[in-house]
C-alpha atoms as a PDB file:
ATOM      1  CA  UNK A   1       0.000   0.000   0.000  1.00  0.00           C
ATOM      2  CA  UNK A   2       1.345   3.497  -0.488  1.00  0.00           C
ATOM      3  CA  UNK A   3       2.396   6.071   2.044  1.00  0.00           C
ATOM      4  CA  UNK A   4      -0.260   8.435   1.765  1.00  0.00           C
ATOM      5  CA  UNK A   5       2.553  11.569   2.844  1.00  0.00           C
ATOM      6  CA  UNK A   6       0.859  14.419   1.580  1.00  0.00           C
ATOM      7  CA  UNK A   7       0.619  13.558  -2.368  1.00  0.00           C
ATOM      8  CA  UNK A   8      -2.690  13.332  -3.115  1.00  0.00           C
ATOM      9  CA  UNK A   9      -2.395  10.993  -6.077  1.00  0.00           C
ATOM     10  CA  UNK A  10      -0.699   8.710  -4.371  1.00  0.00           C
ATOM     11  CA  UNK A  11      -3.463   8.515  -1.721  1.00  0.00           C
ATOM     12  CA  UNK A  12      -6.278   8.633  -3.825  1.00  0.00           C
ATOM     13  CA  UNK A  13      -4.450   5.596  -5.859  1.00  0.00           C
ATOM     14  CA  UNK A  14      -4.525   3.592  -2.692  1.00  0.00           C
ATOM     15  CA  UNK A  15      -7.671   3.955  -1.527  1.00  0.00           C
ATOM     16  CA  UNK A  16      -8.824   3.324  -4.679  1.00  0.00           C
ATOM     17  CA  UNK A  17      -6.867  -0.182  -4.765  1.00  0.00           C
ATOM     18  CA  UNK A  18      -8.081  -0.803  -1.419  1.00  0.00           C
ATOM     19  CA  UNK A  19     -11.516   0.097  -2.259  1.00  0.00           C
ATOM     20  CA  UNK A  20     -11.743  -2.567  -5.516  1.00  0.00           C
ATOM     21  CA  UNK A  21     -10.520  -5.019  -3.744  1.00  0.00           C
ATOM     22  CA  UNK A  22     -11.970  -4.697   0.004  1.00  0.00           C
ATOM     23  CA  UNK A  23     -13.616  -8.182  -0.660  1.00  0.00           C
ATOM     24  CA  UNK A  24     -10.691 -10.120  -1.650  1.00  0.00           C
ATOM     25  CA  UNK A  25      -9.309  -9.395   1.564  1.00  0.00           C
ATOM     26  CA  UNK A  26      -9.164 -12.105   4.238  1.00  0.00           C
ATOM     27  CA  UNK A  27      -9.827 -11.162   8.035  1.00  0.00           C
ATOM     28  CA  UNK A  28      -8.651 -13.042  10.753  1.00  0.00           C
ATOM     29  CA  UNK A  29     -10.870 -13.721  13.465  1.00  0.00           C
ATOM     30  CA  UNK A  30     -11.002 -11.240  16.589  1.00  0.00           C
ATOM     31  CA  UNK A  31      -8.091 -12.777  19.603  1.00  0.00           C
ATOM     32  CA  UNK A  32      -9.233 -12.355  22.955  1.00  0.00           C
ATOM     33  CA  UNK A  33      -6.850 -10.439  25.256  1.00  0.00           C
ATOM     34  CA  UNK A  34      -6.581 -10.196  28.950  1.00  0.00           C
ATOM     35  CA  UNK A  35      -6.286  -6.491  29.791  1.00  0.00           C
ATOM     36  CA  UNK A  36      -4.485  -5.438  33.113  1.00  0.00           C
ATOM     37  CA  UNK A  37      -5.980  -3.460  35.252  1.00  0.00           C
ATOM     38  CA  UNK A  38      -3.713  -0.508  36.284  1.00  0.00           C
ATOM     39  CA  UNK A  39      -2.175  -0.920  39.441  1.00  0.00           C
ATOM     40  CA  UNK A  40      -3.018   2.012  41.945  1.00  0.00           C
ATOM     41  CA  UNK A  41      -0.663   3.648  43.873  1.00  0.00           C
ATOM     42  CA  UNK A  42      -0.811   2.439  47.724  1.00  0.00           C
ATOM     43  CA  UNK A  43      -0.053   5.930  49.085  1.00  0.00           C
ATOM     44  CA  UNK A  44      -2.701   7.413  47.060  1.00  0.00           C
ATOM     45  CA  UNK A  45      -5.894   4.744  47.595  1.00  0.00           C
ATOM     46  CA  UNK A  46      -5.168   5.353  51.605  1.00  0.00           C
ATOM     47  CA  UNK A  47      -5.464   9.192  51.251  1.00  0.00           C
ATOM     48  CA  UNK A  48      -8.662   8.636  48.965  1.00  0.00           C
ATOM     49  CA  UNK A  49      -9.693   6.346  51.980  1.00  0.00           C
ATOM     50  CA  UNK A  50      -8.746   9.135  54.589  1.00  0.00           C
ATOM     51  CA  UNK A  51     -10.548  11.545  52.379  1.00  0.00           C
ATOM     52  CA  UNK A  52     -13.842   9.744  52.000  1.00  0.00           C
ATOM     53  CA  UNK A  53     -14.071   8.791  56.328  1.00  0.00           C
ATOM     54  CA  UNK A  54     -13.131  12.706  57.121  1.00  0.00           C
ATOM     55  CA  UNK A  55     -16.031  14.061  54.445  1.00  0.00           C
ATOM     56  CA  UNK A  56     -19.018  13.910  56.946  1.00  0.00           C
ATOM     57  CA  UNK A  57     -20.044  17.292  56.601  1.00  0.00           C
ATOM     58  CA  UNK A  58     -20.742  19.362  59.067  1.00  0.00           C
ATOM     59  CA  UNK A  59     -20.260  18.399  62.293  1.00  0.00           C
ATOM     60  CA  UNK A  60     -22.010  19.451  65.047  1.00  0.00           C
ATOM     61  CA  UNK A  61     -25.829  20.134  65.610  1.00  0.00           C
ATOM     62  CA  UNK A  62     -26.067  23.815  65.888  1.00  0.00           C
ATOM     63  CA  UNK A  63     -23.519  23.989  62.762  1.00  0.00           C
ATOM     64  CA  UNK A  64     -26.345  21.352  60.825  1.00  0.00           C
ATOM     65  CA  UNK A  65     -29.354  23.652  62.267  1.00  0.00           C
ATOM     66  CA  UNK A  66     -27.927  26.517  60.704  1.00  0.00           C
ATOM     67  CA  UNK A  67     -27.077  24.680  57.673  1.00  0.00           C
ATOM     68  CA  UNK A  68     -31.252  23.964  57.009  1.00  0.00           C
ATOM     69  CA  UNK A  69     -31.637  27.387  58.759  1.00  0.00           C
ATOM     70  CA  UNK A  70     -30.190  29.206  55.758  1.00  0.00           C
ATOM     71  CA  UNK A  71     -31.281  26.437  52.799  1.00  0.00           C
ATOM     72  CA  UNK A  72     -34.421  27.370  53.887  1.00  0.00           C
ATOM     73  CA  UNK A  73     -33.978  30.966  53.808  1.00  0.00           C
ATOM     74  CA  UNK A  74     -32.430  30.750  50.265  1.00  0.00           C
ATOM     75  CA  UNK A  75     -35.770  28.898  49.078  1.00  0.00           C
ATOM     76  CA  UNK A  76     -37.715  31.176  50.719  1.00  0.00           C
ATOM     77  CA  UNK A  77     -36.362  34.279  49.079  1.00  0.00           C
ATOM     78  CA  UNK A  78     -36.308  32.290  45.847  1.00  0.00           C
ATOM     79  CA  UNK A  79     -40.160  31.722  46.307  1.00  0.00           C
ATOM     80  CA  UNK A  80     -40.878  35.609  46.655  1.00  0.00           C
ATOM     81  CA  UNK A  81     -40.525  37.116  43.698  1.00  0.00           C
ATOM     82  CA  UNK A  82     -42.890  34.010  41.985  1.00  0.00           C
ATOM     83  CA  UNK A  83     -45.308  34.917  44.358  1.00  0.00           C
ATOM     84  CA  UNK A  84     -45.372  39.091  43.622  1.00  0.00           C
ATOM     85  CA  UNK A  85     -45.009  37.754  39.420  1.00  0.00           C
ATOM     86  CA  UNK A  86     -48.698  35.758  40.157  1.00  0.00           C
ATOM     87  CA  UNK A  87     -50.240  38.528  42.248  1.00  0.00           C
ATOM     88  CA  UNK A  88     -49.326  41.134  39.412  1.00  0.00           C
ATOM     89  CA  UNK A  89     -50.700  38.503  36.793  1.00  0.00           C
ATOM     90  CA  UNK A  90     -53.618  37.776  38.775  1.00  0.00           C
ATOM     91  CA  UNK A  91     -54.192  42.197  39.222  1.00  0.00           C
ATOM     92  CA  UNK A  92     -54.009  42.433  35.197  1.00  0.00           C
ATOM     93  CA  UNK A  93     -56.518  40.012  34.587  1.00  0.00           C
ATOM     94  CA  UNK A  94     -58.893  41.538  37.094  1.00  0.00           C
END
């Protein structure tokens, strides 16, 4: 088969060959492999260990009630402005 480097006539030559005689060719039949897994570094599984025990969140109880404390507080601030949007809508229609 030809080097296709660039000169197109070349190329197109060869895929042209190929092309006319794709089913002359003769495939071999897929080989099973074994694939290795990659081996992980010891260091770095025990600080993804460390990592995932010490990622409880917050704490303590008054740190977690002020946590929901504010979540609700966002939501709530959210839900304003749809609720002045629906009273306006609902004061055009009247």
């Amino acid at each position: 088969m030809c080097r296709a480097d660039g000169n197109d006539g070349s190329a197109i030559a060869a895929y042209g060959n190929y092309f006319r005689h794709y089913y002359d060719l003769q495939f071999i039949p897929a080989v099973e492999t074994i694939v290795k897994k990659d081996k992980k570094n010891p260091k770095r599984v025990l600080r993804d260990v460390k990592k995932q025990l010490q990622n409880n969140g917050i704490g303590t109880k008054s740190q977690q009630a002020l946590k929901l404390q504010h979540e609700l507080k966002k939501k709530n601030i959210n839900l304003i402005p749809n609720i002045k949007s629906k009273c306006t809508q609902n004061e055009s229609l009247s």
